[in-house]
C-alpha atoms as a PDB file:
ATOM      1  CA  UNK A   1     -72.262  97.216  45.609  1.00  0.00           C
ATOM      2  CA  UNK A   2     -69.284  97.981  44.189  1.00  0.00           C
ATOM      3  CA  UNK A   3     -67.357  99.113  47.553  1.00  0.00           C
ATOM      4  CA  UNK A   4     -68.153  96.199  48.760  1.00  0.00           C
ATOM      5  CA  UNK A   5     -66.517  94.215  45.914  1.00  0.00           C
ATOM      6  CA  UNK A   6     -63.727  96.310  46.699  1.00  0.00           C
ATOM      7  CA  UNK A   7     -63.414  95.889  49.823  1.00  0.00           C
ATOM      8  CA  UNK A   8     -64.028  92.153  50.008  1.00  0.00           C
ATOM      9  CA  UNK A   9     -60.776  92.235  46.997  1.00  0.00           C
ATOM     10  CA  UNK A  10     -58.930  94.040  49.825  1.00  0.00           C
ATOM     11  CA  UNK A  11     -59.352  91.875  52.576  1.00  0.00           C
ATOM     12  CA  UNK A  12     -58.490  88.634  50.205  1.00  0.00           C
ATOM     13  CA  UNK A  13     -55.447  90.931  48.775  1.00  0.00           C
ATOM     14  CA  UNK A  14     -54.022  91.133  52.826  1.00  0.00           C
ATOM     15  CA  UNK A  15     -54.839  87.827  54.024  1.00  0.00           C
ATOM     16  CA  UNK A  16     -52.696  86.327  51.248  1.00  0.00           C
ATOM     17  CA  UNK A  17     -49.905  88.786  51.899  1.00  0.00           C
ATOM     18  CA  UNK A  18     -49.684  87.785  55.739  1.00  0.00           C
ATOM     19  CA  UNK A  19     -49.768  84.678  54.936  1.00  0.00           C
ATOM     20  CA  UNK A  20     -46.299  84.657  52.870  1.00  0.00           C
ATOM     21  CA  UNK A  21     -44.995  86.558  55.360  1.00  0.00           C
ATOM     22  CA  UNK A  22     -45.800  83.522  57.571  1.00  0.00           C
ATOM     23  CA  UNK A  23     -44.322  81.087  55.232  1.00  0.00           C
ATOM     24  CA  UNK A  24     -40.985  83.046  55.004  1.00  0.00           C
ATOM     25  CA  UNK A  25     -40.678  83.017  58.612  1.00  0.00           C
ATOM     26  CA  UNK A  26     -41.087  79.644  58.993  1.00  0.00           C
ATOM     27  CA  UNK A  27     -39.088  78.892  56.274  1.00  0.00           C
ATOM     28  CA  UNK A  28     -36.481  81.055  57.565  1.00  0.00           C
ATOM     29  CA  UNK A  29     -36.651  79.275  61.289  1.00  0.00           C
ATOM     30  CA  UNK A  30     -36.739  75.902  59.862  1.00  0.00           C
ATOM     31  CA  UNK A  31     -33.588  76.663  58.046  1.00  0.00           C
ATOM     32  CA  UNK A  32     -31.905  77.769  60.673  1.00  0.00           C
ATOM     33  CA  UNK A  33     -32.971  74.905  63.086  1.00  0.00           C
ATOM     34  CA  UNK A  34     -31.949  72.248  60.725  1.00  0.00           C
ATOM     35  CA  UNK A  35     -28.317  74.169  60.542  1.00  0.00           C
ATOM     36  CA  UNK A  36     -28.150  74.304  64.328  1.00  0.00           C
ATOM     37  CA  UNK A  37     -28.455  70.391  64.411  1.00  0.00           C
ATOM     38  CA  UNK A  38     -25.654  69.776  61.367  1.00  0.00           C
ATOM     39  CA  UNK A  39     -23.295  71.463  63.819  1.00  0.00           C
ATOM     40  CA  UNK A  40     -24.362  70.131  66.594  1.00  0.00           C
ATOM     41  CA  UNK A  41     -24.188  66.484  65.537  1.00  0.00           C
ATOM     42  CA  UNK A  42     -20.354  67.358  63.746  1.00  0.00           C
ATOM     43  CA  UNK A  43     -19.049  68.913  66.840  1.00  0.00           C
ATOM     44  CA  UNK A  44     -20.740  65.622  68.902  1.00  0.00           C
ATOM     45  CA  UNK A  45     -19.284  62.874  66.718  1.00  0.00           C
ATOM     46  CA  UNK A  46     -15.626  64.843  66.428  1.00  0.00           C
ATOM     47  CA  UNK A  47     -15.900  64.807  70.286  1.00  0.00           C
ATOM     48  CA  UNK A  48     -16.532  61.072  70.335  1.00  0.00           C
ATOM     49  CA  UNK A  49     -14.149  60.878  67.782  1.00  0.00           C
ATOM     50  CA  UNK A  50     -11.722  63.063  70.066  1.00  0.00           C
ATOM     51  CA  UNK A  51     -12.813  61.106  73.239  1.00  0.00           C
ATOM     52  CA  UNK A  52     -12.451  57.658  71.720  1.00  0.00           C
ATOM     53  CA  UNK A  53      -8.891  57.877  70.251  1.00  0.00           C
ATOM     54  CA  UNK A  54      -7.826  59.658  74.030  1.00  0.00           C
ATOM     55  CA  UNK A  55      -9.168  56.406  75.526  1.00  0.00           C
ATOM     56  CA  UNK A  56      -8.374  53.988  72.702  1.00  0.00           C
ATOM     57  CA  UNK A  57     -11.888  53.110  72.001  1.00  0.00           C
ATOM     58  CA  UNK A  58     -10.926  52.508  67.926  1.00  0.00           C
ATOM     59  CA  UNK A  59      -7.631  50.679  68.582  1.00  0.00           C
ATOM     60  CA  UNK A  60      -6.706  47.205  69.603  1.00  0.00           C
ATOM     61  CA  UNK A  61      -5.859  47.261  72.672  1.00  0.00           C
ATOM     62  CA  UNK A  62      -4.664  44.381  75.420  1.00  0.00           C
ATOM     63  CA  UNK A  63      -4.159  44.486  79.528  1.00  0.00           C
ATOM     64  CA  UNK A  64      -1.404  44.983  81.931  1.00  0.00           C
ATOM     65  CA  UNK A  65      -1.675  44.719  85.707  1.00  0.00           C
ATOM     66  CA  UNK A  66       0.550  46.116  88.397  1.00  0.00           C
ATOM     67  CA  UNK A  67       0.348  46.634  92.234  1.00  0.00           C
ATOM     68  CA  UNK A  68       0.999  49.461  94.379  1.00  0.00           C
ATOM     69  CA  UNK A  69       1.218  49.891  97.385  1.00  0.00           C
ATOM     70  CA  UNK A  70       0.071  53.802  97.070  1.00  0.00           C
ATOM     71  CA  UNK A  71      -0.729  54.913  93.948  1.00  0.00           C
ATOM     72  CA  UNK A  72      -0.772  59.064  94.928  1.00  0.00           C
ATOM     73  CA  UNK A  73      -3.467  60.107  93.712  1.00  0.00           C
ATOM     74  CA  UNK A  74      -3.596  58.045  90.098  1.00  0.00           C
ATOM     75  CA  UNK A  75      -7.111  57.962  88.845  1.00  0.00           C
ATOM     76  CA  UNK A  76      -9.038  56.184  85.878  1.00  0.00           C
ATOM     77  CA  UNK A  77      -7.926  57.146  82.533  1.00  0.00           C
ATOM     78  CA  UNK A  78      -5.033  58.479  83.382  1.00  0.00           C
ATOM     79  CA  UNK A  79      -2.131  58.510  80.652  1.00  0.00           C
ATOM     80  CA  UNK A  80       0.313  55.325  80.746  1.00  0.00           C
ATOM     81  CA  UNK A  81       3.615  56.029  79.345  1.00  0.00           C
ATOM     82  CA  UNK A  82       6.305  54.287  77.745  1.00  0.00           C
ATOM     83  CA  UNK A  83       9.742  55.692  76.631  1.00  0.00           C
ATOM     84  CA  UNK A  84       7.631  59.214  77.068  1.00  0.00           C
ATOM     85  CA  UNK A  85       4.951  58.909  74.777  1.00  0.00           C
ATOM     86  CA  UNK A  86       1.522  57.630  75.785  1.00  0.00           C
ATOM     87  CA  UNK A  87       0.225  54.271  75.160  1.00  0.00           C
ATOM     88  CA  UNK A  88      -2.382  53.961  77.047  1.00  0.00           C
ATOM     89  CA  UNK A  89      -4.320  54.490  79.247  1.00  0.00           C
ATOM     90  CA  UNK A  90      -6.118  53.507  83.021  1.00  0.00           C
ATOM     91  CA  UNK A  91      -8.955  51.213  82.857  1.00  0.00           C
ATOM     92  CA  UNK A  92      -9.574  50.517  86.616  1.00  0.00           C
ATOM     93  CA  UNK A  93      -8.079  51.010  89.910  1.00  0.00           C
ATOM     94  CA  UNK A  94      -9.292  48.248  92.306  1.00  0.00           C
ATOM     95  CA  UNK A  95      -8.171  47.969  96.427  1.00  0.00           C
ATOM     96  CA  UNK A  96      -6.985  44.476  97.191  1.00  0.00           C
ATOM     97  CA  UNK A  97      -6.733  44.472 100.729  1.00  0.00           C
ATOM     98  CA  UNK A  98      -4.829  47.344 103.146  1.00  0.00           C
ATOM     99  CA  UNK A  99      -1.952  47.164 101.376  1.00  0.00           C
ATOM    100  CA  UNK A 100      -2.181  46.662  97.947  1.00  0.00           C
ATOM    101  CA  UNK A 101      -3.861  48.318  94.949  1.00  0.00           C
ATOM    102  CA  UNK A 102      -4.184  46.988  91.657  1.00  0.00           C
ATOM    103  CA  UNK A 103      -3.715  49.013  88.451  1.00  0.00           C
ATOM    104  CA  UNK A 104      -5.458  47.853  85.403  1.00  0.00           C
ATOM    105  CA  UNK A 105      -4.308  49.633  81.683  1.00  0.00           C
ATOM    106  CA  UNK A 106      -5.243  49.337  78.451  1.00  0.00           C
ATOM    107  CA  UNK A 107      -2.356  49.301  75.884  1.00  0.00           C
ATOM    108  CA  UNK A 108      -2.205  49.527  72.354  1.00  0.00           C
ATOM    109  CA  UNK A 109      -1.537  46.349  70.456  1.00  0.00           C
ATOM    110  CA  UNK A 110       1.048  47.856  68.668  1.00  0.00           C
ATOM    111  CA  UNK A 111       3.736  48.430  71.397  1.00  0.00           C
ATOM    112  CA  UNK A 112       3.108  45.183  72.988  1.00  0.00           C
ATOM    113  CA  UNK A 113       7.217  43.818  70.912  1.00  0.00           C
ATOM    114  CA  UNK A 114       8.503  46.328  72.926  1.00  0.00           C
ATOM    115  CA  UNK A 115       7.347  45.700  76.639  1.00  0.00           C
ATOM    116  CA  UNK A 116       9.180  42.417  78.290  1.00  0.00           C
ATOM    117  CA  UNK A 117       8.470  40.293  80.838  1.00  0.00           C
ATOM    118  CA  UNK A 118      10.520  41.636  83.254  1.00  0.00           C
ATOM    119  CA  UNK A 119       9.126  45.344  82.484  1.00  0.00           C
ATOM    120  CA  UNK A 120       8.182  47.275  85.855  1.00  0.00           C
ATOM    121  CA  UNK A 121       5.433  50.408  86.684  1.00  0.00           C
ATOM    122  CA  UNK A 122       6.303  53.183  88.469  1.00  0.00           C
ATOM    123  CA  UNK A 123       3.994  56.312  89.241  1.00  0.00           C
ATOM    124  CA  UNK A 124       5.296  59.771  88.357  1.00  0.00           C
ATOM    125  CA  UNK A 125       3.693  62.880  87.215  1.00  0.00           C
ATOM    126  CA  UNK A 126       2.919  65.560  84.390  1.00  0.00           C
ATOM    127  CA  UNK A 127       5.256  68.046  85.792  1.00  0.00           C
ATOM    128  CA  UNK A 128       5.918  69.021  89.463  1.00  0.00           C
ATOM    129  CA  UNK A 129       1.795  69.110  90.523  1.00  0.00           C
ATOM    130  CA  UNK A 130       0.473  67.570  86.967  1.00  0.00           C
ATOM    131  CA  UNK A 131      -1.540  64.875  86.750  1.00  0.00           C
ATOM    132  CA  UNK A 132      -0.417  61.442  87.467  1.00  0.00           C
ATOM    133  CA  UNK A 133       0.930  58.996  85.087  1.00  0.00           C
ATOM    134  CA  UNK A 134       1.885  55.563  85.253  1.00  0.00           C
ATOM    135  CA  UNK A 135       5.360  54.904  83.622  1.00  0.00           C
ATOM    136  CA  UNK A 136       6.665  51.733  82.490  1.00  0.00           C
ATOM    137  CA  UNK A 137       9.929  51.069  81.404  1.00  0.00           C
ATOM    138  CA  UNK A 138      11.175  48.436  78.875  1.00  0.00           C
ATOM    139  CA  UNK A 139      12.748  45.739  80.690  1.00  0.00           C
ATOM    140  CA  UNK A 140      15.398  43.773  78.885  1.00  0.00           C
ATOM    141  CA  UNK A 141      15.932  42.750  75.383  1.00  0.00           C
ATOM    142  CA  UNK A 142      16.304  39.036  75.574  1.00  0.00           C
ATOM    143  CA  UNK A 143      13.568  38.478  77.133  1.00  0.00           C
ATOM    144  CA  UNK A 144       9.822  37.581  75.593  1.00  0.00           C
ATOM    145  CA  UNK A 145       7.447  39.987  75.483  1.00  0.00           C
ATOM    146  CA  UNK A 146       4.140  40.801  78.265  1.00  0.00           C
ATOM    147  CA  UNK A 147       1.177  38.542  77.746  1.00  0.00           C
ATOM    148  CA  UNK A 148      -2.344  40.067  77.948  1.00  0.00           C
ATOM    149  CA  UNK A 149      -3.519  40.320  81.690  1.00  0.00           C
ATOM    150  CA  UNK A 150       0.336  39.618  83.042  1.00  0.00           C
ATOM    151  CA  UNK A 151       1.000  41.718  86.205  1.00  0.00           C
ATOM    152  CA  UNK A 152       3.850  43.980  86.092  1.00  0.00           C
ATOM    153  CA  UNK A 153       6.606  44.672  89.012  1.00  0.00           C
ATOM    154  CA  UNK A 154       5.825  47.550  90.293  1.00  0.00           C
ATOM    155  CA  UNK A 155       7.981  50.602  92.287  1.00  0.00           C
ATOM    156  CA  UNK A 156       7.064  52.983  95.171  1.00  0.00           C
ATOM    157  CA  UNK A 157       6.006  55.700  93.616  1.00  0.00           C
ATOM    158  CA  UNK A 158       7.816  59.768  94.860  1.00  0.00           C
ATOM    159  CA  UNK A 159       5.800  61.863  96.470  1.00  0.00           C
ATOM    160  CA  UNK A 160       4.942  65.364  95.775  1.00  0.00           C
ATOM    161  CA  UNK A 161       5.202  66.055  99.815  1.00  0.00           C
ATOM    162  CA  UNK A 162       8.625  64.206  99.841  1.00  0.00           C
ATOM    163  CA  UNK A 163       9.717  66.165  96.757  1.00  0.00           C
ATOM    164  CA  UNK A 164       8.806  69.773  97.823  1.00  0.00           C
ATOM    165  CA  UNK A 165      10.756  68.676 101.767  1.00  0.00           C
ATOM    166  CA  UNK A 166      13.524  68.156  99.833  1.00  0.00           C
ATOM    167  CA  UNK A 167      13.910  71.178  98.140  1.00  0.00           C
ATOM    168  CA  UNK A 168      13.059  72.929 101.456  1.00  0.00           C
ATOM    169  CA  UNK A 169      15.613  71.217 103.291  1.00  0.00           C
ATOM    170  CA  UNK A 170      18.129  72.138 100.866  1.00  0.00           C
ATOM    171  CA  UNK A 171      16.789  75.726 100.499  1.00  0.00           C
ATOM    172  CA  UNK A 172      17.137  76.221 104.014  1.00  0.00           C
ATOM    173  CA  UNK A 173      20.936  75.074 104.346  1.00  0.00           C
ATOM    174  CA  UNK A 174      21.958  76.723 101.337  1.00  0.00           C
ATOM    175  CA  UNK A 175      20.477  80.435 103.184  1.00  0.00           C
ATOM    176  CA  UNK A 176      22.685  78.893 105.985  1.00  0.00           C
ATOM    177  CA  UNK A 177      25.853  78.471 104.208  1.00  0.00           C
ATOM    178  CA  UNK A 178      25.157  82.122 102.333  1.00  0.00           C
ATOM    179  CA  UNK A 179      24.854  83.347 106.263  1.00  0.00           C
ATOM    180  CA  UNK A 180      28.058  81.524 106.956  1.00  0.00           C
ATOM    181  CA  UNK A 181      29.960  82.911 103.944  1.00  0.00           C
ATOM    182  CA  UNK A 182      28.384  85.986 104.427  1.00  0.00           C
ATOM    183  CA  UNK A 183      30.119  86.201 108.236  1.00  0.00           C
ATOM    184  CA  UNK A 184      33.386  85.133 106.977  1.00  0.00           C
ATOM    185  CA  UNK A 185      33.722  87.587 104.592  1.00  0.00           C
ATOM    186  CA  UNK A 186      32.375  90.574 106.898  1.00  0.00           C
ATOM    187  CA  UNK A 187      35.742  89.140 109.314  1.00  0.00           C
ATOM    188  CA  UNK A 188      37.836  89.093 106.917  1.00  0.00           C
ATOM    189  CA  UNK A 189      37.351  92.539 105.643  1.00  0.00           C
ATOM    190  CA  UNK A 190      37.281  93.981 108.934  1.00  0.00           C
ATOM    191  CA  UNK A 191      40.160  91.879 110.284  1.00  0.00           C
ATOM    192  CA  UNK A 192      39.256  89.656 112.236  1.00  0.00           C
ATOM    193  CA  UNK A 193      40.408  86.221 112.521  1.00  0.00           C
ATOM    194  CA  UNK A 194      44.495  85.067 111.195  1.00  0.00           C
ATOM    195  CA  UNK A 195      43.110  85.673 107.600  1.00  0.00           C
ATOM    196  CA  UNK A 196      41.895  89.206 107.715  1.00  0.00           C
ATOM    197  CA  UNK A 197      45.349  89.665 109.541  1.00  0.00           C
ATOM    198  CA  UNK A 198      47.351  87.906 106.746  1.00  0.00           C
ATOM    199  CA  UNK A 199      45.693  90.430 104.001  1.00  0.00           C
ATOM    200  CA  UNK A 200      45.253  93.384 105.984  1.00  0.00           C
ATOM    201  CA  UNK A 201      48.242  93.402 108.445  1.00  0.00           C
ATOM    202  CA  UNK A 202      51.730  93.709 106.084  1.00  0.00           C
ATOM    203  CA  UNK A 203      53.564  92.946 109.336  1.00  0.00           C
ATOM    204  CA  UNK A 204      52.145  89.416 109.772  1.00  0.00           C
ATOM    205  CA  UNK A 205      52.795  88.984 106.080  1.00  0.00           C
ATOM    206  CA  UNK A 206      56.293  89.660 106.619  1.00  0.00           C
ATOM    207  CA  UNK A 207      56.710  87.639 109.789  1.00  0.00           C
ATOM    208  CA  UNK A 208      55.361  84.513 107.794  1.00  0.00           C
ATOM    209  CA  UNK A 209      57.901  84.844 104.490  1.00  0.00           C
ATOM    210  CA  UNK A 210      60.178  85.004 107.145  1.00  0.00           C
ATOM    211  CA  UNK A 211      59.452  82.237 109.337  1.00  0.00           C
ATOM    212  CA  UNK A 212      58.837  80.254 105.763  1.00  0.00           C
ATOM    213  CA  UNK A 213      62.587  80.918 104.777  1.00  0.00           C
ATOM    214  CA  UNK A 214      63.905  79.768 108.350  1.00  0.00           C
ATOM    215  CA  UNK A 215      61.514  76.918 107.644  1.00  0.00           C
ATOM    216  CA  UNK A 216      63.661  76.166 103.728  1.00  0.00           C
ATOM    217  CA  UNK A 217      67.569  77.088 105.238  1.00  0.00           C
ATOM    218  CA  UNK A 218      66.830  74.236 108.561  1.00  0.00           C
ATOM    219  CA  UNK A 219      65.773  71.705 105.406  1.00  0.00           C
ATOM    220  CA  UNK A 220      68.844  72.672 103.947  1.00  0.00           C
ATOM    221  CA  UNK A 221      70.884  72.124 106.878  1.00  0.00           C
ATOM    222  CA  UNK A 222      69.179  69.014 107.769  1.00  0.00           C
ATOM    223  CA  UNK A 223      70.132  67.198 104.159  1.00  0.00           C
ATOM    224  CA  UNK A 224      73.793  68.274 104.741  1.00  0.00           C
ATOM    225  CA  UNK A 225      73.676  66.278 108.275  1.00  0.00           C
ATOM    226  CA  UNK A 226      72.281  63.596 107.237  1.00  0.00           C
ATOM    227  CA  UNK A 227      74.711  63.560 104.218  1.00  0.00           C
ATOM    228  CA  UNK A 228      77.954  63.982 106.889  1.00  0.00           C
ATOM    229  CA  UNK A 229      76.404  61.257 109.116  1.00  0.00           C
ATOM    230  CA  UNK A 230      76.583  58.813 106.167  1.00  0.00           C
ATOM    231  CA  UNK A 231      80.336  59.050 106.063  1.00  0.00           C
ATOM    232  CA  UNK A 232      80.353  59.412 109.910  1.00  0.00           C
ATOM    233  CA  UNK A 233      82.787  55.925 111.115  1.00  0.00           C
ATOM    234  CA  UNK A 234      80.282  54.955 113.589  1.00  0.00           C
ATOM    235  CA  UNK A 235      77.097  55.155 111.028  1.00  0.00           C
ATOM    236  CA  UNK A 236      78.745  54.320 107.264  1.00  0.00           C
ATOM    237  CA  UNK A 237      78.017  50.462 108.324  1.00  0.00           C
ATOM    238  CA  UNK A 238      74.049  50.891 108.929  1.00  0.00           C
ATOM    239  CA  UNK A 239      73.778  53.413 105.692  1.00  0.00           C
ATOM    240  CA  UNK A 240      75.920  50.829 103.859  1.00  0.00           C
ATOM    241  CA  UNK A 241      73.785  48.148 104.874  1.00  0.00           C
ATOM    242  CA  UNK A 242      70.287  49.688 103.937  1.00  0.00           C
ATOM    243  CA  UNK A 243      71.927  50.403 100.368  1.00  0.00           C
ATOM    244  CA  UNK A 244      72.571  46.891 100.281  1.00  0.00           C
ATOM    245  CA  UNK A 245      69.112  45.885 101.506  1.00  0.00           C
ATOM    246  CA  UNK A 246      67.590  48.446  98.517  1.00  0.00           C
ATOM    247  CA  UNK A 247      69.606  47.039  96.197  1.00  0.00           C
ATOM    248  CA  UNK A 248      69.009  43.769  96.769  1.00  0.00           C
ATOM    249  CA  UNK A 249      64.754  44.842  96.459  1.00  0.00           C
ATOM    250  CA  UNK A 250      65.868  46.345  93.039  1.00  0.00           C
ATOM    251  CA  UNK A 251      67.460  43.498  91.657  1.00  0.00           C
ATOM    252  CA  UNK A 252      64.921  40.943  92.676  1.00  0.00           C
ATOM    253  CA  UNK A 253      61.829  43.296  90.992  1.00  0.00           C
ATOM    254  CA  UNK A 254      64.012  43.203  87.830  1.00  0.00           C
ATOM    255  CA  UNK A 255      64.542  39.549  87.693  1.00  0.00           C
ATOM    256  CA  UNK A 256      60.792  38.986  88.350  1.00  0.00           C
ATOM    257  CA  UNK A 257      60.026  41.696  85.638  1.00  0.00           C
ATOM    258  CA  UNK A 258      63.115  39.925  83.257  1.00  0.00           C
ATOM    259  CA  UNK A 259      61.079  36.154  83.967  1.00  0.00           C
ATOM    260  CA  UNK A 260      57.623  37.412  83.025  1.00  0.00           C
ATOM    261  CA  UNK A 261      58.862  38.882  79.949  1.00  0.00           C
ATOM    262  CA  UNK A 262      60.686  35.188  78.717  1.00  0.00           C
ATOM    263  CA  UNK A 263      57.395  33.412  79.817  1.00  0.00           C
ATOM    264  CA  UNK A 264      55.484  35.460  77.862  1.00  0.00           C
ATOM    265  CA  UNK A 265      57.917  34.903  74.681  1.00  0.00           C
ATOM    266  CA  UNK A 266      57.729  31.566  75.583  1.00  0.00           C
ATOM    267  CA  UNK A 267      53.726  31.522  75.479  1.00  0.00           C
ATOM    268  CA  UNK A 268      53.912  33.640  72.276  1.00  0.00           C
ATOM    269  CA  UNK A 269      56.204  31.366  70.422  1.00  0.00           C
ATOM    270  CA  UNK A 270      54.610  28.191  71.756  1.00  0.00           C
ATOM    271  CA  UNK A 271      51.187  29.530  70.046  1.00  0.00           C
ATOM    272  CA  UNK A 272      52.958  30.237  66.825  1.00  0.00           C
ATOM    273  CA  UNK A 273      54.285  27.249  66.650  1.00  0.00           C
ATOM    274  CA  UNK A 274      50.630  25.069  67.410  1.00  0.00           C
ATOM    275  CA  UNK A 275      49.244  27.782  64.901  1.00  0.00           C
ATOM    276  CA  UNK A 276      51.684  26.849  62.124  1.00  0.00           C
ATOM    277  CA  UNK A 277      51.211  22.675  62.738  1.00  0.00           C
ATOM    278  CA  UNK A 278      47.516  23.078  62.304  1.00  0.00           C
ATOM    279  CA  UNK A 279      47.904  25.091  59.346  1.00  0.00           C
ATOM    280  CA  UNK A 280      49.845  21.981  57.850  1.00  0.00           C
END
């Protein structure tokens, strides 16, 4: 009788221990479930959060318009720029006919003061191959600023293709000139040509100075003829009569120069005088 007391106080004795060993793993699990959903609800409403202020869900916001004729690869909610920093965003991108393409943006409230009337949207792009971007600049001072819905003017926007020919067209004459140069200056080292004579040939050299000083005496002689033909009988009337003729030009330029400057003391005085009579 008494072992089975005992044993019947065992049996109670374990069922109560595995049974707060259930409750403590339970416990355990529930604690760490409900943890699991804190973060996961933080890290969901900062990405909202993140999301919304990226596509200026919590801001006031009105619309701008523009047309393209391409717009390269611009898709919706796309940055829109202006002065480089980003103001908005792409709201819709919607094919008129097959032609035209109309961009609608969303732009803060807040910068509308600074966008005019006669603002214009171009397309251009995060870096060489970045996303695109559309990019407005500020138009003019005097004039009012955009309305909500208005429809900017718009420009072609550059293509990345057009871009990356350019630089390969200017790659590929720039190897050619380097060819080129590089020719030249194998000739000239090697002697070829009237230049690798002239700095490798001291005979040429020599041959040029001297041709160059034949080239300096013959002006030389030249100024003294012309000096003896202008007391020459036959030629001391035409030489006398061109002197005549230049200083005849000379005198006239300083009369017209000697006029200006008494009109212009005239003028000055005249307003002097009208100053000081209106002053009485």
């Amino acid at each position: 009788m008494i072992w089975k007391i005992t044993m019947t106080n065992g049996s109670n004795l374990f069922s109560l221990n595995t049974s707060n060993m259930n409750m403590k793993t339970s416990g355990r699990l529930k604690w760490k479930l409900g943890l699991f959903i804190v973060i996961g609800l933080v890290l969901l409403v900062l990405g909202l959060f993140f999301i919304g202020k990226q596509k200026n869900l919590f801001v006031s916001v009105f619309q701008l318009k523009a047309v393209f004729n391409n717009v390269s690869g611009l898709k919706v909610g796309n940055n829109v720029r202006f002065g480089g920093i980003a103001v908005g965003t792409v709201d819709g991108i919607q094919l008129l006919n097959d032609t035209s393409v109309q961009v609608n943006m969303n732009i803060k409230s807040e910068v509308r003061k600074f966008i005019k009337q006669d603002a214009s949207a171009s397309i251009g792009s995060d870096g060489l191959v970045g996303d695109r971007v559309v990019l407005i600049s500020p138009g003019s001072m005097n004039r009012e600023p955009v309305k909500d819905n208005e429809v900017l003017v718009s420009h072609a926007p550059v293509e990345t293709e057009q871009i990356m020919a350019g630089l390969k067209t200017s790659a590929d004459n720039a190897a050619i000139i380097t060819q080129q140069l590089s020719e030249i200056a194998y000739k000239v080292n090697h002697g070829h040509g009237i230049i690798g004579r002239l700095l490798g040939d001291s005979t040429m050299g020599n041959n040029l100075h001297a041709t160059m000083v034949n080239l300096k005496n013959g002006s030389a002689g030249l100024n003294e003829n012309m000096e003896a033909a202008k007391h020459n009988f036959l030629l001391k009337g035409y030489f006398k009569k061109k002197k005549k003729e230049e200083d005849k030009k000379k005198k006239e330029l300083e009369d017209q120069k000697k006029d200006a400057e008494e009109k212009k003391k005239a003028d000055q005085e005249k307003k002097q005088s009208g100053k000081e009579t209106s002053d009485k």
